[in-house]
Protein backbone atom coordinates (compact mmCIF):
# COMPACT_ATOMS: atom_id res chain seq x y z
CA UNK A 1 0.00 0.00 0.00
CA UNK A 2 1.45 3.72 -0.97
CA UNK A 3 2.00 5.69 2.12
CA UNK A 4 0.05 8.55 1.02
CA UNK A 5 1.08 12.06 2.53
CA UNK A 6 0.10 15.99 2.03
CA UNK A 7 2.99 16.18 -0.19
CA UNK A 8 1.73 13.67 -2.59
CA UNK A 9 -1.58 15.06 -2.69
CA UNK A 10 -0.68 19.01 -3.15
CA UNK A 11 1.41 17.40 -5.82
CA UNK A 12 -1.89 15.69 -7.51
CA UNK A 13 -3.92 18.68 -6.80
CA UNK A 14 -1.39 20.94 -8.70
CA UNK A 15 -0.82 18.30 -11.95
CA UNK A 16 -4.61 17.65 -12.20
CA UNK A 17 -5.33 21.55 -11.84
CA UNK A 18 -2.50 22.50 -14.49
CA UNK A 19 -3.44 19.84 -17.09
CA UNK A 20 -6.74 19.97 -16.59
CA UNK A 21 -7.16 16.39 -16.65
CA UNK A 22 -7.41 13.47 -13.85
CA UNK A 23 -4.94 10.81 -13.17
CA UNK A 24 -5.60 7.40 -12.13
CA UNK A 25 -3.49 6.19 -9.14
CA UNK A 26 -1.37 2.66 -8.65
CA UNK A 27 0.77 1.64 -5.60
CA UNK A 28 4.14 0.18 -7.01
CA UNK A 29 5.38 0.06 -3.47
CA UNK A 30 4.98 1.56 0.06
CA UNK A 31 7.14 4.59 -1.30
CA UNK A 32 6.42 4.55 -4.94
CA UNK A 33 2.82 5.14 -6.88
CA UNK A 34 2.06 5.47 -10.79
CA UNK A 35 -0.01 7.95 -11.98
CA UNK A 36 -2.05 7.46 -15.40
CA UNK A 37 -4.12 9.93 -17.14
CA UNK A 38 -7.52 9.02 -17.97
CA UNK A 39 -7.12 10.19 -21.34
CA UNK A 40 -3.84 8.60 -23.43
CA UNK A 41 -0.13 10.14 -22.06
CA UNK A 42 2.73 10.34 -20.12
CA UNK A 43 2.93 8.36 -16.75
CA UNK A 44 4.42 9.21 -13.86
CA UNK A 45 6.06 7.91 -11.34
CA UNK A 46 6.22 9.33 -7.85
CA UNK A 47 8.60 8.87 -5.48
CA UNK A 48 8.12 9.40 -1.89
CA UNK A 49 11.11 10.61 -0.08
CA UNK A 50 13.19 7.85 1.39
CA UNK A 51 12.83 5.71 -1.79
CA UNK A 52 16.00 4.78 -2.74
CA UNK A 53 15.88 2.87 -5.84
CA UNK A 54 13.45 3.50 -9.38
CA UNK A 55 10.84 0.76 -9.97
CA UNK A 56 10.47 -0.88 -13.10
CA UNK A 57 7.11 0.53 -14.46
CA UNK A 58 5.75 -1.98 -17.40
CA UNK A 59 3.31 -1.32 -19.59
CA UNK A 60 3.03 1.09 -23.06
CA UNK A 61 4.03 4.74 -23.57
CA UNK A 62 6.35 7.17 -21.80
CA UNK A 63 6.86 7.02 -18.08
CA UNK A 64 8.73 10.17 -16.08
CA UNK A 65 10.02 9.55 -12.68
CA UNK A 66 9.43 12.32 -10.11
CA UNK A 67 11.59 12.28 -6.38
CA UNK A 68 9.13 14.40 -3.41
CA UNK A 69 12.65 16.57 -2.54
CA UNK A 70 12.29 17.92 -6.45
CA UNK A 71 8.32 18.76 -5.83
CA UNK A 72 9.33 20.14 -2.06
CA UNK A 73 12.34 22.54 -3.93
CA UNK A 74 11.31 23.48 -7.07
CA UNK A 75 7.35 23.03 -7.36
CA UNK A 76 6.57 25.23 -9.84
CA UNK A 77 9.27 24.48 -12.33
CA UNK A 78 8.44 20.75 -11.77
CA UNK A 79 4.57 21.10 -12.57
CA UNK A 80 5.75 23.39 -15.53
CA UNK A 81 8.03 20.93 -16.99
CA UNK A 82 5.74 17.89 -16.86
CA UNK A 83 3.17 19.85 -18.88
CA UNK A 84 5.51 20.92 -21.13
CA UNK A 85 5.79 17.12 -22.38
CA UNK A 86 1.85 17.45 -22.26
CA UNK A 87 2.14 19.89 -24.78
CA UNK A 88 0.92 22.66 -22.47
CA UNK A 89 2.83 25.29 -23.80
CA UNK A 90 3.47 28.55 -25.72
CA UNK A 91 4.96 27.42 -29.00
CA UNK A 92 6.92 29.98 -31.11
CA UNK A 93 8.64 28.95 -34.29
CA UNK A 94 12.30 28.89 -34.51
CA UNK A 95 12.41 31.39 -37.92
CA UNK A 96 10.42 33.99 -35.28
CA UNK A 97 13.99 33.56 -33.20
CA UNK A 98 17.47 35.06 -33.55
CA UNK A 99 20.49 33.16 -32.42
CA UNK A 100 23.16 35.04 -30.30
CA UNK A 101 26.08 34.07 -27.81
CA UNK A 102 25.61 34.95 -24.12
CA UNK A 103 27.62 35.86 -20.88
CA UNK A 104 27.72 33.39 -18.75
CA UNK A 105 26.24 35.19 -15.53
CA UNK A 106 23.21 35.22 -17.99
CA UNK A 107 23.26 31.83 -19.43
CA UNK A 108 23.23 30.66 -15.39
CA UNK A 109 20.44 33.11 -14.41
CA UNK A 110 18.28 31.28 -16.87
CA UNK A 111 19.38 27.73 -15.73
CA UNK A 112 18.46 28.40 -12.31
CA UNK A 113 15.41 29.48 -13.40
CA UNK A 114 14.13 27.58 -15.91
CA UNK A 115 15.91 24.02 -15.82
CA UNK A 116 15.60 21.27 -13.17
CA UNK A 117 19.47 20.01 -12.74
CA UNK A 118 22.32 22.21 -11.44
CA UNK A 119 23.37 25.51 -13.92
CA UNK A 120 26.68 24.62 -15.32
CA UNK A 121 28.72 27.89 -16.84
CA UNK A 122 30.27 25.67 -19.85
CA UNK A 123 32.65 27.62 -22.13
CA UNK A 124 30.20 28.18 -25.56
CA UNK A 125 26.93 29.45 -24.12
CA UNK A 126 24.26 30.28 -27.13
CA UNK A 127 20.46 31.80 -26.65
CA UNK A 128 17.59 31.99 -28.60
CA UNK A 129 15.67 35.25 -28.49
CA UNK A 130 11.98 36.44 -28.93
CA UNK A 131 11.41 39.95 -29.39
CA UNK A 132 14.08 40.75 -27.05
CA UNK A 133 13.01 37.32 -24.76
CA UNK A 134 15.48 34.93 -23.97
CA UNK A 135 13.50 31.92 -24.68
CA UNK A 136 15.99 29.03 -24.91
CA UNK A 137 19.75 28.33 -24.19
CA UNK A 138 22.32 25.40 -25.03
CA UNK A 139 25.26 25.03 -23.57
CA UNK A 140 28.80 23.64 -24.74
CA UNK A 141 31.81 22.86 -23.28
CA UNK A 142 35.53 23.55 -25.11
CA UNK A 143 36.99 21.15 -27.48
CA UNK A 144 38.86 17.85 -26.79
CA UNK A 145 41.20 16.11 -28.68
CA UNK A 146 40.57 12.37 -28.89
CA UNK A 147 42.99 9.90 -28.88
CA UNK A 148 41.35 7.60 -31.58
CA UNK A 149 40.36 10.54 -34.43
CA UNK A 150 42.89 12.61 -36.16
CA UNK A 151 44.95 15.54 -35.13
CA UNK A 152 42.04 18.18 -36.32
CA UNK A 153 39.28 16.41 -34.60
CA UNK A 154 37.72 18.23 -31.70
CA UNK A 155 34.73 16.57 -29.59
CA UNK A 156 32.07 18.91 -27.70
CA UNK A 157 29.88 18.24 -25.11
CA UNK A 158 25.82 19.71 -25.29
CA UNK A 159 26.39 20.08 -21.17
CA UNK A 160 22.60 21.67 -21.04
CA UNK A 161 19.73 22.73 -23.40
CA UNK A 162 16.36 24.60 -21.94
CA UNK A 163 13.77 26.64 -22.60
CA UNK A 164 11.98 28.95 -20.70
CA UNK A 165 9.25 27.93 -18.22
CA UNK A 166 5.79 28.11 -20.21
CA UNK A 167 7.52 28.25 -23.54
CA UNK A 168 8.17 25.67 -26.64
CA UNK A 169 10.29 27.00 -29.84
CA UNK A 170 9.35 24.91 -32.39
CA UNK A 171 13.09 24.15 -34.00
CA UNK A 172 14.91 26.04 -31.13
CA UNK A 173 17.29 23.26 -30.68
CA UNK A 174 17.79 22.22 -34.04
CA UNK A 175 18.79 26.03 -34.77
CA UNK A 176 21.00 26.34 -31.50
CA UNK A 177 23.33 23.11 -32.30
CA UNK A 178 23.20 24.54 -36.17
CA UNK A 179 24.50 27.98 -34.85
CA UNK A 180 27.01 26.18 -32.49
CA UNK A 181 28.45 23.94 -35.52
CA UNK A 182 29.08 26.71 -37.96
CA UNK A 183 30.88 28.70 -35.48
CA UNK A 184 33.27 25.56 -34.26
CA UNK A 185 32.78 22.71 -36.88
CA UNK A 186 32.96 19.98 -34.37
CA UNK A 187 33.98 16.44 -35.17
CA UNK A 188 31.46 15.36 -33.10
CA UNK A 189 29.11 16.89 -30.09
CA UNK A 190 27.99 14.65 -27.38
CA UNK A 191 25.34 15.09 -24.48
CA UNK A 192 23.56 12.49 -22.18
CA UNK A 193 20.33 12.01 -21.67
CA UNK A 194 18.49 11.83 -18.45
CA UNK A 195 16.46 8.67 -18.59
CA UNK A 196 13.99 9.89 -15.73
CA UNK A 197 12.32 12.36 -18.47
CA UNK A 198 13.77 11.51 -21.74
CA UNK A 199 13.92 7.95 -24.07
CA UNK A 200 16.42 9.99 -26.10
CA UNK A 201 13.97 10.59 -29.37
CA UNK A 202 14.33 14.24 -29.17
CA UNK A 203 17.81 13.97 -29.93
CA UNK A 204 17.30 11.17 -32.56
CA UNK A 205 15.46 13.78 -34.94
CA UNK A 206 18.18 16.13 -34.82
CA UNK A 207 21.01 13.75 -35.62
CA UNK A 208 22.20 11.94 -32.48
CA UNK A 209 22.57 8.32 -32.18
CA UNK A 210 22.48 6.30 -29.10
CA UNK A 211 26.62 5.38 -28.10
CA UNK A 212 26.01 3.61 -24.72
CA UNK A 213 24.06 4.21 -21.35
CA UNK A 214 25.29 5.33 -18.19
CA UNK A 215 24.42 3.40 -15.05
CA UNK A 216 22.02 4.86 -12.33
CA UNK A 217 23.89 8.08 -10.57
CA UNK A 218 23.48 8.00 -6.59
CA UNK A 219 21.99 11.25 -4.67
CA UNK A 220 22.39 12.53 -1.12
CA UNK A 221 19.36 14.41 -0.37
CA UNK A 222 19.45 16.05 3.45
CA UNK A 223 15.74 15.25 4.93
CA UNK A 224 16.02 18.64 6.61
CA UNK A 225 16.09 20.96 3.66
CA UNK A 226 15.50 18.61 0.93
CA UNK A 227 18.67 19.61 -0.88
CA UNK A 228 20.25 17.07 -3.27
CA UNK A 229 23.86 16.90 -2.95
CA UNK A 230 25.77 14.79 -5.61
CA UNK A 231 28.68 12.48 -3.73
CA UNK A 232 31.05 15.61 -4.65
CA UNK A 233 29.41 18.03 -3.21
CA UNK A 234 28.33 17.04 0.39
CA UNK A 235 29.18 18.86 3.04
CA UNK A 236 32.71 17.80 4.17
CA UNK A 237 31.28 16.84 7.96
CA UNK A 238 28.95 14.77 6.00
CA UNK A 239 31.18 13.70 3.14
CA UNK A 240 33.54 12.12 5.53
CA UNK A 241 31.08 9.84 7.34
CA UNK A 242 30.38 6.57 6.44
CA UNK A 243 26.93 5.70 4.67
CA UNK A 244 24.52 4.29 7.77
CA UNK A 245 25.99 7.61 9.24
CA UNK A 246 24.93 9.66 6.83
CA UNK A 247 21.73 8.22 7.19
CA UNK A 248 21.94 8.68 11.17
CA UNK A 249 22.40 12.68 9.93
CA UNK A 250 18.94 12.59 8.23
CA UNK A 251 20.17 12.20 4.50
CA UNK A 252 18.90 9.40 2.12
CA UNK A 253 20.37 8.14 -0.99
CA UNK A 254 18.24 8.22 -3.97
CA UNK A 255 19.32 6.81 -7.35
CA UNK A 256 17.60 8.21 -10.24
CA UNK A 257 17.28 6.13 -13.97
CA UNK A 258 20.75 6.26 -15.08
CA UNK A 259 21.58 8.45 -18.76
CA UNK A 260 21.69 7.78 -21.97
CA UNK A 261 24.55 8.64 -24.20
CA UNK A 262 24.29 9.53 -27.61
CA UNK A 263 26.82 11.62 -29.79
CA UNK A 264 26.16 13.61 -33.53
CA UNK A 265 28.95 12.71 -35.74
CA UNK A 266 30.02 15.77 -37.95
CA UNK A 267 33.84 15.35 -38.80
CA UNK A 268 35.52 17.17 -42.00
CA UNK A 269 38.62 16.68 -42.63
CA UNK A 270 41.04 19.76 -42.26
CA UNK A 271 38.00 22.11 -41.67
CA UNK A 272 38.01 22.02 -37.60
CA UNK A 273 39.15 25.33 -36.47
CA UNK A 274 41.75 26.30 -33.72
CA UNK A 275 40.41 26.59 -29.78
């Protein structure tokens, strides 16, 4: 039986409310329940805090995987997000938009804002803009030099790609990577996929193919405040202690879905430019 708790249910109220739809409930486990539109679309899995591993949800169709700490933290963007992949959005066509680098102090603004995972500065930072609107970033790291490829071969990483709460350009990302390849010619750019919200077809239609998956990543998330802490980034009186003490402390592990890796090959001989 799911251990039903305000949490979950201001959680329901606000998805039901923002969708304008009901869900259908089913207990996986004490910690873990599946909710199901009545209507055709995307599941979604919610995770109680203290539930420390992802259940396999079978059935058809797309299922997203939702921890409590990211509904306690960051409500709004949450409920925001999940009916952005209900098509609950303003949708603006890429031709409306005009492509231009960005500072970084800007490019993290917006990340804090408008994305889910930590804002990560990178070293290429385009944005999309709307009549003046930032509406959509992607974000690269430098070059690398690969060991296998030849001497002019230069590998990228897409480190993040967003758009703003509310808003869906139509072609936005397709035009950002476009921008970011004209500028750098990149043997290849790679990103990762987070399999919690993403099967990886978004990045299929723009030219990536799947090169691998990454095993599930393990959280630290402080019962207190409800901050997530990757393994790197506890707090060193934390860090330090053992993992049944860091339990005694009030913080639970939580693994989320693991990644998916996929990589857009674009290598032309002699053409890569110098970084």
């Amino acid at each position: 039986m799911f251990q039903v708790n305000a949490s979950f249910y201001r959680f329901l109220s606000a998805l039901q409310d923002k969708l304008k739809c009901e869900f259908n409930l089913m207990a996986l486990s004490e910690k873990v329940c599946l909710l199901y539109p009545e209507r055709d679309g995307i599941r979604v899995a919610y995770y109680l805090y203290g539930a420390k591993q992802r259940v396999p949800v079978g059935g058809h169709g797309r299922c997203i995987h939702i921890d409590e700490d990211t509904w306690l933290t960051r409500p709004n963007l949450l409920i925001n997000r999940i009916a952005a992949l209900f098509g609950q959005t303003q949708r603006i066509h890429a031709r409306d938009t005009v492509v231009a680098r960005i500072e970084k102090h800007v490019s993290i603004s917006f990340l804090e804002e408008h994305h889910l995972q930590v804002a990560l500065p990178g070293k290429y930072r385009y944005g999309l803009y709307h009549q003046g609107d930032l509406v959509a970033v992607a974000i690269f790291s430098g070059g690398r030099h690969m060991a296998d490829k030849p001497a002019d071969y230069r590998s990228f990483e897409l480190l993040r790609f967003c758009h703003k709460q509310g808003v869906h350009v139509v072609g936005g990302f397709s035009k950002l990577l476009e921008s970011f390849q004209r500028d750098f010619n990149p043997g290849d750019i790679m990103t990762y996929a987070d399999k919690d919200w993403s099967d990886g077809s978004s990045y299929h239609k723009v030219g990536f193919t799947i090169a691998g998956e990454i095993a599930p990543q393990v959280f630290w998330v402080d019962g207190h405040t409800m901050r997530r802490y990757y393994e790197s980034t506890l707090p060193p009186e934390i860090k330090d202690k053992s993992a049944r003490e860091r339990v005694e402390e009030g913080y639970v592990p939580v693994s989320n879905s693991g990644s998916i890796k996929l990589v857009k090959a674009l290598y032309t001989p002699g053409a890569i430019l110098d970084f």
